[in-house]
C-alpha atoms as a PDB file:
ATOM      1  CA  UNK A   1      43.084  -0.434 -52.941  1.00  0.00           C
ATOM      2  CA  UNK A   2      44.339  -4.143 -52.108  1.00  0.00           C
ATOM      3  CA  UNK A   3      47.763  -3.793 -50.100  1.00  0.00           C
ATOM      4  CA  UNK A   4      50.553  -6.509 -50.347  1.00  0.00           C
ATOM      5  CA  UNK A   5      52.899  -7.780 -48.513  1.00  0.00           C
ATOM      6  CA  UNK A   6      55.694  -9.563 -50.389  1.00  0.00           C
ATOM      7  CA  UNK A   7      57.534 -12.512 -48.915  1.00  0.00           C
ATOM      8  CA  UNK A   8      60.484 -13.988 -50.617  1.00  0.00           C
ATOM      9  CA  UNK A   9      64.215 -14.312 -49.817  1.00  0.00           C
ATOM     10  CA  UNK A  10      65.403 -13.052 -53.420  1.00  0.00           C
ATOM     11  CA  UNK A  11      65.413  -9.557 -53.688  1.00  0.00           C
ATOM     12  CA  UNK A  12      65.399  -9.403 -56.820  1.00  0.00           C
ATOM     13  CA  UNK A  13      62.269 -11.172 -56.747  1.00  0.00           C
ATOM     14  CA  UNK A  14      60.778  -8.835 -54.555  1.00  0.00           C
ATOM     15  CA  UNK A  15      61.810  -5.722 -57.103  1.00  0.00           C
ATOM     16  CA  UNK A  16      60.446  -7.182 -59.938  1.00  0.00           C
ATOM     17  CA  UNK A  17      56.856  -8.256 -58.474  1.00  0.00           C
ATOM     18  CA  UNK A  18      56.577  -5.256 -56.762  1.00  0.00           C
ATOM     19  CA  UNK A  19      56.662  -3.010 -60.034  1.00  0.00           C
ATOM     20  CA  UNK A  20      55.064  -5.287 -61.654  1.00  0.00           C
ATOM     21  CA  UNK A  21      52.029  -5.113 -59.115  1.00  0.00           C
ATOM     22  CA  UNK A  22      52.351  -1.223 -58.164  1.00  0.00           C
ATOM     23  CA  UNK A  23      51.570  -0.806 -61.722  1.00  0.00           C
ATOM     24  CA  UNK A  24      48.464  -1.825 -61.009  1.00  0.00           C
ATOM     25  CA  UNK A  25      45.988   0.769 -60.045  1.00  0.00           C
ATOM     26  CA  UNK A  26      44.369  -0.687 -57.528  1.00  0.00           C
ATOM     27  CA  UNK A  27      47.009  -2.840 -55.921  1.00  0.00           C
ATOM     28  CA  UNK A  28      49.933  -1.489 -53.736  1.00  0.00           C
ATOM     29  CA  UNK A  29      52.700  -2.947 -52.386  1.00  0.00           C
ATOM     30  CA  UNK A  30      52.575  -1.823 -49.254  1.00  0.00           C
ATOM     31  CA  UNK A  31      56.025  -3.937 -47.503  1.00  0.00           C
ATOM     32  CA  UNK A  32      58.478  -6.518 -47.679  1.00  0.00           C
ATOM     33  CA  UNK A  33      59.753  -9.344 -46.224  1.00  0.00           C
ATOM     34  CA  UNK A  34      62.614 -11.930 -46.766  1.00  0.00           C
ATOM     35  CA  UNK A  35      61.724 -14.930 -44.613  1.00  0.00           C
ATOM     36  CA  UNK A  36      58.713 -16.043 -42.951  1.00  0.00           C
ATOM     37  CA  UNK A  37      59.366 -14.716 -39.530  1.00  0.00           C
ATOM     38  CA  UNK A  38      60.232 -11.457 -40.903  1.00  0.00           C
ATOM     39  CA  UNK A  39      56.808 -11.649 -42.633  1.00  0.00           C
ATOM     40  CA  UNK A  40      54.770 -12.308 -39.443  1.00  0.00           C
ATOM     41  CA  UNK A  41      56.590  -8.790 -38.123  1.00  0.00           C
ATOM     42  CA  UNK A  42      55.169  -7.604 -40.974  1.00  0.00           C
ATOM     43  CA  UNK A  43      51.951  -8.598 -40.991  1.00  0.00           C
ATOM     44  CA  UNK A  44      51.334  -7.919 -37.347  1.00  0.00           C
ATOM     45  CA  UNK A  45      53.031  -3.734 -38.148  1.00  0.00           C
ATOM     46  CA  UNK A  46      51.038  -3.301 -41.355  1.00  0.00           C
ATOM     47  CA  UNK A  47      47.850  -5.574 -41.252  1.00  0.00           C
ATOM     48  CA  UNK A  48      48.107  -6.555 -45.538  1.00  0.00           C
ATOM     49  CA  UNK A  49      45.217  -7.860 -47.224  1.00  0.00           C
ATOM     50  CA  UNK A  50      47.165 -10.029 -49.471  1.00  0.00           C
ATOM     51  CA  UNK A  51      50.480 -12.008 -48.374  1.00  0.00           C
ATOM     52  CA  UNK A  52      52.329 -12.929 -51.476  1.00  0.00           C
ATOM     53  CA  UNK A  53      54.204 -15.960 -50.028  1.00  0.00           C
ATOM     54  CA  UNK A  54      57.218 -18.090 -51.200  1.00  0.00           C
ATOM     55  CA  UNK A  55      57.918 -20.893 -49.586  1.00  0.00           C
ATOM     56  CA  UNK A  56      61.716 -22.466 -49.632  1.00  0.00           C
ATOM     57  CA  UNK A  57      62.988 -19.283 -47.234  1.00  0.00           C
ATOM     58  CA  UNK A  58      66.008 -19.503 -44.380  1.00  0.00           C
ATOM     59  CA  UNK A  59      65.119 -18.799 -40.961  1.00  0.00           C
ATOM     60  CA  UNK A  60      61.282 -19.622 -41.288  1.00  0.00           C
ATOM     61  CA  UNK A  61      59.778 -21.330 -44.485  1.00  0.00           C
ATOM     62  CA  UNK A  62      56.261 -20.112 -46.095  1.00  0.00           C
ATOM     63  CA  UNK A  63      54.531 -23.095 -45.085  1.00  0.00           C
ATOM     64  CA  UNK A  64      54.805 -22.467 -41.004  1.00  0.00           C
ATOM     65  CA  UNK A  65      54.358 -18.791 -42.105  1.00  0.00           C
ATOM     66  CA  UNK A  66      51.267 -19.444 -43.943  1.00  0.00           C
ATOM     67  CA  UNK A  67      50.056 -21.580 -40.465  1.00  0.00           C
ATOM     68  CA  UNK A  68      50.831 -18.697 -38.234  1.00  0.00           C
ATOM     69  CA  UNK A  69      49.462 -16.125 -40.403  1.00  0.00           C
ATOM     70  CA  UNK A  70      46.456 -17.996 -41.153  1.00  0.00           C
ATOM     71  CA  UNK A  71      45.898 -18.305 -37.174  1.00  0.00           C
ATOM     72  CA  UNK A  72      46.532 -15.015 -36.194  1.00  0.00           C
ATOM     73  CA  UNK A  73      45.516 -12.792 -38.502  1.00  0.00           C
ATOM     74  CA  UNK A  74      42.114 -13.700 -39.966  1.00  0.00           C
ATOM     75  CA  UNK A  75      41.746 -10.285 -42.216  1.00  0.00           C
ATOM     76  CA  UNK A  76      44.825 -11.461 -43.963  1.00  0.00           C
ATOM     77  CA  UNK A  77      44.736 -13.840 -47.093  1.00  0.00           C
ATOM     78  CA  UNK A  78      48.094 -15.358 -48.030  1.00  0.00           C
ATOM     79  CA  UNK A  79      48.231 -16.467 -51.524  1.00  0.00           C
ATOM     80  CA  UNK A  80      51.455 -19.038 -51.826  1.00  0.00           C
ATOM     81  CA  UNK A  81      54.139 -17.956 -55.276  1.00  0.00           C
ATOM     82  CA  UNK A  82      56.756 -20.280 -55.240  1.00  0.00           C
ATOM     83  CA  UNK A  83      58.752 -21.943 -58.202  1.00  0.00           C
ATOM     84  CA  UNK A  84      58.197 -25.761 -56.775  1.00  0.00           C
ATOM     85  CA  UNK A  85      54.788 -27.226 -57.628  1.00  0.00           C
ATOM     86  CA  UNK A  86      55.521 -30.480 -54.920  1.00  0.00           C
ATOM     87  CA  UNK A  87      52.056 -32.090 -54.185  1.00  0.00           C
ATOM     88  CA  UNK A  88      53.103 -31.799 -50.295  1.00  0.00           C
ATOM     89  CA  UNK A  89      53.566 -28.308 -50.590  1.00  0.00           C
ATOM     90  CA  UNK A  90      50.218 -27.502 -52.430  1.00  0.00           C
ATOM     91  CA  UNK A  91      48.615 -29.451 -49.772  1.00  0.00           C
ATOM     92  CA  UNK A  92      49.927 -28.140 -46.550  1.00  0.00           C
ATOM     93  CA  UNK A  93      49.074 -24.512 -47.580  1.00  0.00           C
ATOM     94  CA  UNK A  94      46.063 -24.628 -48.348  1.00  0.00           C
ATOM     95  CA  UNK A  95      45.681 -27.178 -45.449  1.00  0.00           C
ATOM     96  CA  UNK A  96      46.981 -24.343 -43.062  1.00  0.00           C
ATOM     97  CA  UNK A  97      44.730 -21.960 -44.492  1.00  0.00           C
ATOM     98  CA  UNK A  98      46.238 -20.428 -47.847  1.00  0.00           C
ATOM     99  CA  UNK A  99      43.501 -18.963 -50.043  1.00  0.00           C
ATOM    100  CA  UNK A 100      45.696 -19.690 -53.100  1.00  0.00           C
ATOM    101  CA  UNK A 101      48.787 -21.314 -54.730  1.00  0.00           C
ATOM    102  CA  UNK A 102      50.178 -20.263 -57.888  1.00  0.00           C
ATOM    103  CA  UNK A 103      53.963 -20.760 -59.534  1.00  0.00           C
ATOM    104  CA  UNK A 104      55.983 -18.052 -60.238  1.00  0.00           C
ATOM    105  CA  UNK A 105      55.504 -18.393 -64.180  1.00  0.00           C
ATOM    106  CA  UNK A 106      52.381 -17.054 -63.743  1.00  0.00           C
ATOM    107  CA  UNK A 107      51.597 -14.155 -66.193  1.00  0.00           C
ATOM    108  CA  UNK A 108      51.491 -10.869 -64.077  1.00  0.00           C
ATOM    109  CA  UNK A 109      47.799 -10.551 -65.782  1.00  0.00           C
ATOM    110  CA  UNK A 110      46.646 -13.820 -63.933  1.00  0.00           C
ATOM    111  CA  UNK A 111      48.378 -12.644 -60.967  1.00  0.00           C
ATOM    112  CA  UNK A 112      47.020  -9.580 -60.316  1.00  0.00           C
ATOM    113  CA  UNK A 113      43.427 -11.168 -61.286  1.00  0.00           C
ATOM    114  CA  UNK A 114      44.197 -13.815 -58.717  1.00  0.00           C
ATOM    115  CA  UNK A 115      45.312 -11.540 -55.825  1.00  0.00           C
ATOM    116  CA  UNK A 116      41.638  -9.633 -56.542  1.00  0.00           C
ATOM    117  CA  UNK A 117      39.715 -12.873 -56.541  1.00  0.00           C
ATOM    118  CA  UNK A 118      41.845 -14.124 -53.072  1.00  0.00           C
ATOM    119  CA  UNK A 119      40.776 -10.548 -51.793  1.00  0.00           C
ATOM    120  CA  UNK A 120      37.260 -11.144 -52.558  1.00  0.00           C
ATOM    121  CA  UNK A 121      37.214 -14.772 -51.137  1.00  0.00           C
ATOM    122  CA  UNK A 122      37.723 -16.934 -53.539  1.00  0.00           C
ATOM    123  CA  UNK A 123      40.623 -19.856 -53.608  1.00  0.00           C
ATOM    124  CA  UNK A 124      42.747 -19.817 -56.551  1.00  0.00           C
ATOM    125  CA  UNK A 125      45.141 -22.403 -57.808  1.00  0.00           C
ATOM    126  CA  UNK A 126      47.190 -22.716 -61.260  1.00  0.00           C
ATOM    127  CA  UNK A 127      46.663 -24.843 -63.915  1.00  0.00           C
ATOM    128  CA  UNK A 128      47.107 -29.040 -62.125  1.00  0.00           C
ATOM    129  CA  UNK A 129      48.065 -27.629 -59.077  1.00  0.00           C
ATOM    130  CA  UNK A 130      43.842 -28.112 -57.759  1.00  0.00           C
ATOM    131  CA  UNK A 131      44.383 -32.219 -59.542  1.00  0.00           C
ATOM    132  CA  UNK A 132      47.304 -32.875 -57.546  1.00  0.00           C
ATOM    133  CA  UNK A 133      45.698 -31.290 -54.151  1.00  0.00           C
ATOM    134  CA  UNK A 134      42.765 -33.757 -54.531  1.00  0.00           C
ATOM    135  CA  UNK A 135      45.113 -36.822 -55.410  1.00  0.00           C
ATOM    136  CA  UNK A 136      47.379 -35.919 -52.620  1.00  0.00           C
ATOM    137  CA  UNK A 137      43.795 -35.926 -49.811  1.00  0.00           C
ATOM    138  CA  UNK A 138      42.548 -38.779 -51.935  1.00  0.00           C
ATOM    139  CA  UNK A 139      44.196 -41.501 -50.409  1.00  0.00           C
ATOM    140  CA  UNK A 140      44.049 -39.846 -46.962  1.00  0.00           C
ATOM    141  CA  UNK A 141      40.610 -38.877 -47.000  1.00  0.00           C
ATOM    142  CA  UNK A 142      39.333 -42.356 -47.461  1.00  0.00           C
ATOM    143  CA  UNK A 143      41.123 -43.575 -43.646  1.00  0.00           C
ATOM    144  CA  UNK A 144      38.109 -40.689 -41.626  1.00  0.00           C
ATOM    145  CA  UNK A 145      34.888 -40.155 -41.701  1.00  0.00           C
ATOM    146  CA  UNK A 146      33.026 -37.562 -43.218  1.00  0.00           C
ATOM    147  CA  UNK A 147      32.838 -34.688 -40.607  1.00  0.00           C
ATOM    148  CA  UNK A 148      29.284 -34.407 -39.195  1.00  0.00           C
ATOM    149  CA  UNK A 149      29.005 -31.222 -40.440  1.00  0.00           C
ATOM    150  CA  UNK A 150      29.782 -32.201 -44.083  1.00  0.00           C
ATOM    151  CA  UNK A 151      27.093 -35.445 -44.323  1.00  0.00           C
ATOM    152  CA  UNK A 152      24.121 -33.182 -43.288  1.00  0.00           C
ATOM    153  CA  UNK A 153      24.425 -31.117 -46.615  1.00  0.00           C
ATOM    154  CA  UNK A 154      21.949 -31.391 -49.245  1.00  0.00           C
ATOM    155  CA  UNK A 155      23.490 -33.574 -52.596  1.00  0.00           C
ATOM    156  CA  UNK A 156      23.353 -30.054 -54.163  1.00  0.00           C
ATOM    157  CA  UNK A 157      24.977 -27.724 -51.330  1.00  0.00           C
ATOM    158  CA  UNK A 158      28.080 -30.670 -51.999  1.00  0.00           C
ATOM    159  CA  UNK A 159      28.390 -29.757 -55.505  1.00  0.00           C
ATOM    160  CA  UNK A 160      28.272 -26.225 -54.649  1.00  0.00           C
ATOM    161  CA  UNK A 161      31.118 -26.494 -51.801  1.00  0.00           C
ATOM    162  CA  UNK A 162      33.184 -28.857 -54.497  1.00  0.00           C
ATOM    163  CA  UNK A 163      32.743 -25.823 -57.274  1.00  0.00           C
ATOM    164  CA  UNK A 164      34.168 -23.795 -54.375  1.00  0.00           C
ATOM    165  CA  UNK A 165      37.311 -25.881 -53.497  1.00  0.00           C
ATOM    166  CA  UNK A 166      38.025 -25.475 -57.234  1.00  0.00           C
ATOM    167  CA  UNK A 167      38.057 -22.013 -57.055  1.00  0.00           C
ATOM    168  CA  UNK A 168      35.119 -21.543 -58.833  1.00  0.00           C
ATOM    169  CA  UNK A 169      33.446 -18.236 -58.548  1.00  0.00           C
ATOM    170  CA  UNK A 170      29.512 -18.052 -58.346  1.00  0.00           C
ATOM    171  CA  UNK A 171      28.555 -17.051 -61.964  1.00  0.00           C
ATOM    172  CA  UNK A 172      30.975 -20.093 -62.678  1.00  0.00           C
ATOM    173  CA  UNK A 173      28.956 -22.126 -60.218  1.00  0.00           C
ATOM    174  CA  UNK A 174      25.760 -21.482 -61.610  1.00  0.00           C
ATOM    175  CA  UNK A 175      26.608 -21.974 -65.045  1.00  0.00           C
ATOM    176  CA  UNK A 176      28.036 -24.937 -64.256  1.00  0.00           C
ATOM    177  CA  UNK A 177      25.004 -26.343 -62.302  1.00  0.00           C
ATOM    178  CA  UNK A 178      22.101 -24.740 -64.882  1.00  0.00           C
ATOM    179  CA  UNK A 179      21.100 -22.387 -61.805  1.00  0.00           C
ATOM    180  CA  UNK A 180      20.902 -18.852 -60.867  1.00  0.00           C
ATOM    181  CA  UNK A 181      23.377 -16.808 -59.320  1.00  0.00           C
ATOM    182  CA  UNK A 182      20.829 -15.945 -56.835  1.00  0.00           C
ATOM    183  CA  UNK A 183      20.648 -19.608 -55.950  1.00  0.00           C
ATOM    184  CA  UNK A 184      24.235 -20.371 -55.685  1.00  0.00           C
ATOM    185  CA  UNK A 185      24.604 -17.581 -53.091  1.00  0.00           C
ATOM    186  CA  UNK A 186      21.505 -18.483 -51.190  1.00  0.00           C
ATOM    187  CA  UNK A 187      23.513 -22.431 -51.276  1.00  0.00           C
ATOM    188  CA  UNK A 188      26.474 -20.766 -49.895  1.00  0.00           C
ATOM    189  CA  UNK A 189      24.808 -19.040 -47.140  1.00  0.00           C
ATOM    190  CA  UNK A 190      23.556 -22.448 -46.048  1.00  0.00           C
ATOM    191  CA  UNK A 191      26.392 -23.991 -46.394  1.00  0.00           C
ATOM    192  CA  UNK A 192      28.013 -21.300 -44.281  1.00  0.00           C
ATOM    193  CA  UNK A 193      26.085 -21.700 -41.765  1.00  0.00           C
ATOM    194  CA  UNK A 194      25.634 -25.648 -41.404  1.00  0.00           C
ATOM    195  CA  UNK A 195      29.613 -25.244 -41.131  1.00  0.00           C
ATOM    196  CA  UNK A 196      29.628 -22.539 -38.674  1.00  0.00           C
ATOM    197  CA  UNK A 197      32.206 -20.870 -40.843  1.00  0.00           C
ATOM    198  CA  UNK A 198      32.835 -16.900 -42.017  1.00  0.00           C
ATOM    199  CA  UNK A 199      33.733 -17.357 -45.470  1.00  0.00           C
ATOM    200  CA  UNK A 200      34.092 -19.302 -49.191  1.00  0.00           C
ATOM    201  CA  UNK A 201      38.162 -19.701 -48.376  1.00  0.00           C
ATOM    202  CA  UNK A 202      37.197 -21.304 -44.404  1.00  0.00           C
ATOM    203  CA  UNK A 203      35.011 -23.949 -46.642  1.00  0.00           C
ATOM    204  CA  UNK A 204      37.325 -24.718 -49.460  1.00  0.00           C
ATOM    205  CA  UNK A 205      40.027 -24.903 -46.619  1.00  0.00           C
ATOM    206  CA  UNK A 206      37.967 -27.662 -44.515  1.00  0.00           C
ATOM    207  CA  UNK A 207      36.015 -29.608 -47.256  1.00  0.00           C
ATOM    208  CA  UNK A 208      38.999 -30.175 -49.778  1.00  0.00           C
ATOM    209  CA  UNK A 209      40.804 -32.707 -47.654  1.00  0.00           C
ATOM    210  CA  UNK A 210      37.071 -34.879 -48.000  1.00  0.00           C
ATOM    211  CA  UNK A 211      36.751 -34.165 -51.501  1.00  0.00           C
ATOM    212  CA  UNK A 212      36.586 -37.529 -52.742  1.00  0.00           C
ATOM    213  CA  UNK A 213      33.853 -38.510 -50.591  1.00  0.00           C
ATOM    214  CA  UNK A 214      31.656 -35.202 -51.130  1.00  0.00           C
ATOM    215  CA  UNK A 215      32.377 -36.260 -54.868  1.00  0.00           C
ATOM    216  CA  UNK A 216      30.439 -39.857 -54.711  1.00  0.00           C
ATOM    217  CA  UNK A 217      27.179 -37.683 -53.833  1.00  0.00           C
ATOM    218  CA  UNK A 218      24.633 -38.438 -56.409  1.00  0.00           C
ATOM    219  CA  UNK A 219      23.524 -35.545 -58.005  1.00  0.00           C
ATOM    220  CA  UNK A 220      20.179 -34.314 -57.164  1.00  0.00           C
ATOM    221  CA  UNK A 221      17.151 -33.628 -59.554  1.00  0.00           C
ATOM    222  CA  UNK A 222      16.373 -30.068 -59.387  1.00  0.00           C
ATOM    223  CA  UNK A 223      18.244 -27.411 -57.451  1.00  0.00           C
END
């Protein structure tokens, strides 16, 4: 069972996703919150797996909520709903750690899908929200170097970790590449621990603002 936590200032917001997602058999609703400081109470009393997140809120938005959370509470994933789709909001979420942004059109189908893949590790963003991440570190990107960290991986552990910024999960990866599953998750294991990081969201979190550059990797000849 994947608890939530729901975070939004609308109550009526809050009703409707949490029938929505209680109708779910294996997701719960589990608490509620309306503003980001109320959700760090939360988080700390009930220890969530999920955070559903808004993030125009009084008192505390969901971006400094997602920061703290992310900090904090390292079991937790917070996966950002909100109606505005603002390139600066996309980007300092998942900067500060967000495993996911989606808009609150999103079918509840997709929704409960993407709260399962968050769960599992994965980083999911709606449809031109990943495009407008990447254009809004594009420009950025290009004034620092490449982390150390990031220039000592193999052409084809890059193309891996940029599959993985897109959210793409490892049958996706290999189909994409023409390899086996086997071999993406023996990639991702090195790229791990090259990084010195725990898990796929911690790499998608600290490669995507260097996207661009991982990008102008040629690509190598075999796996």
């Amino acid at each position: 069972m994947i608890r939530l936590l729901l975070v939004d200032d609308q109550m009526i917001i809050r009703t409707g996703l949490k029938s929505l997602l209680n109708a779910k058999p294996d997701l719960q609703v589990v608490g509620e919150a309306e503003n980001g400081q109320s959700a760090i109470v939360q988080v700390e009393k009930l220890h969530p797996d999920v955070v559903l997140m808004d993030i125009r809120m009084p008192v505390m938005d969901g971006v400094a909520a997602t920061k703290l959370i992310c900090q904090r509470f390292k079991e937790t994933k917070v996966l950002v709903l909100s109606t505005f789709d603002d390139d600066e909001y996309v980007s300092q979420a998942m900067g500060f750690g967000a495993s996911g942004y989606l808009l609150k059109d999103t079918h509840s189908e997709e929704l409960a899908q993407a709260i399962r893949s968050i769960y599992k590790g994965y980083t999911q963003l709606g449809p031109g929200l990943f495009e407008k991440t990447n254009a809004s570190f594009a420009t950025s990107s290009t004034r620092f170097t490449l982390p150390a960290e990031l220039a000592e991986l193999t052409p084809r552990e890059r193309e891996v970790l940029c599959l993985i910024v897109s959210g793409s999960s490892n049958r996706e990866i290999a189909q994409t590449l023409y390899i086996s599953e086997r071999t993406v998750k023996n990639h991702i294991t090195s790229i791990l621990s090259r990084l010195n990081l725990r898990d796929r969201t911690q790499a998608a979190t600290f490669a995507l603002p260097f996207l661009t550059q991982l990008k102008t990797v040629e690509k190598p000849d075999c796996c």
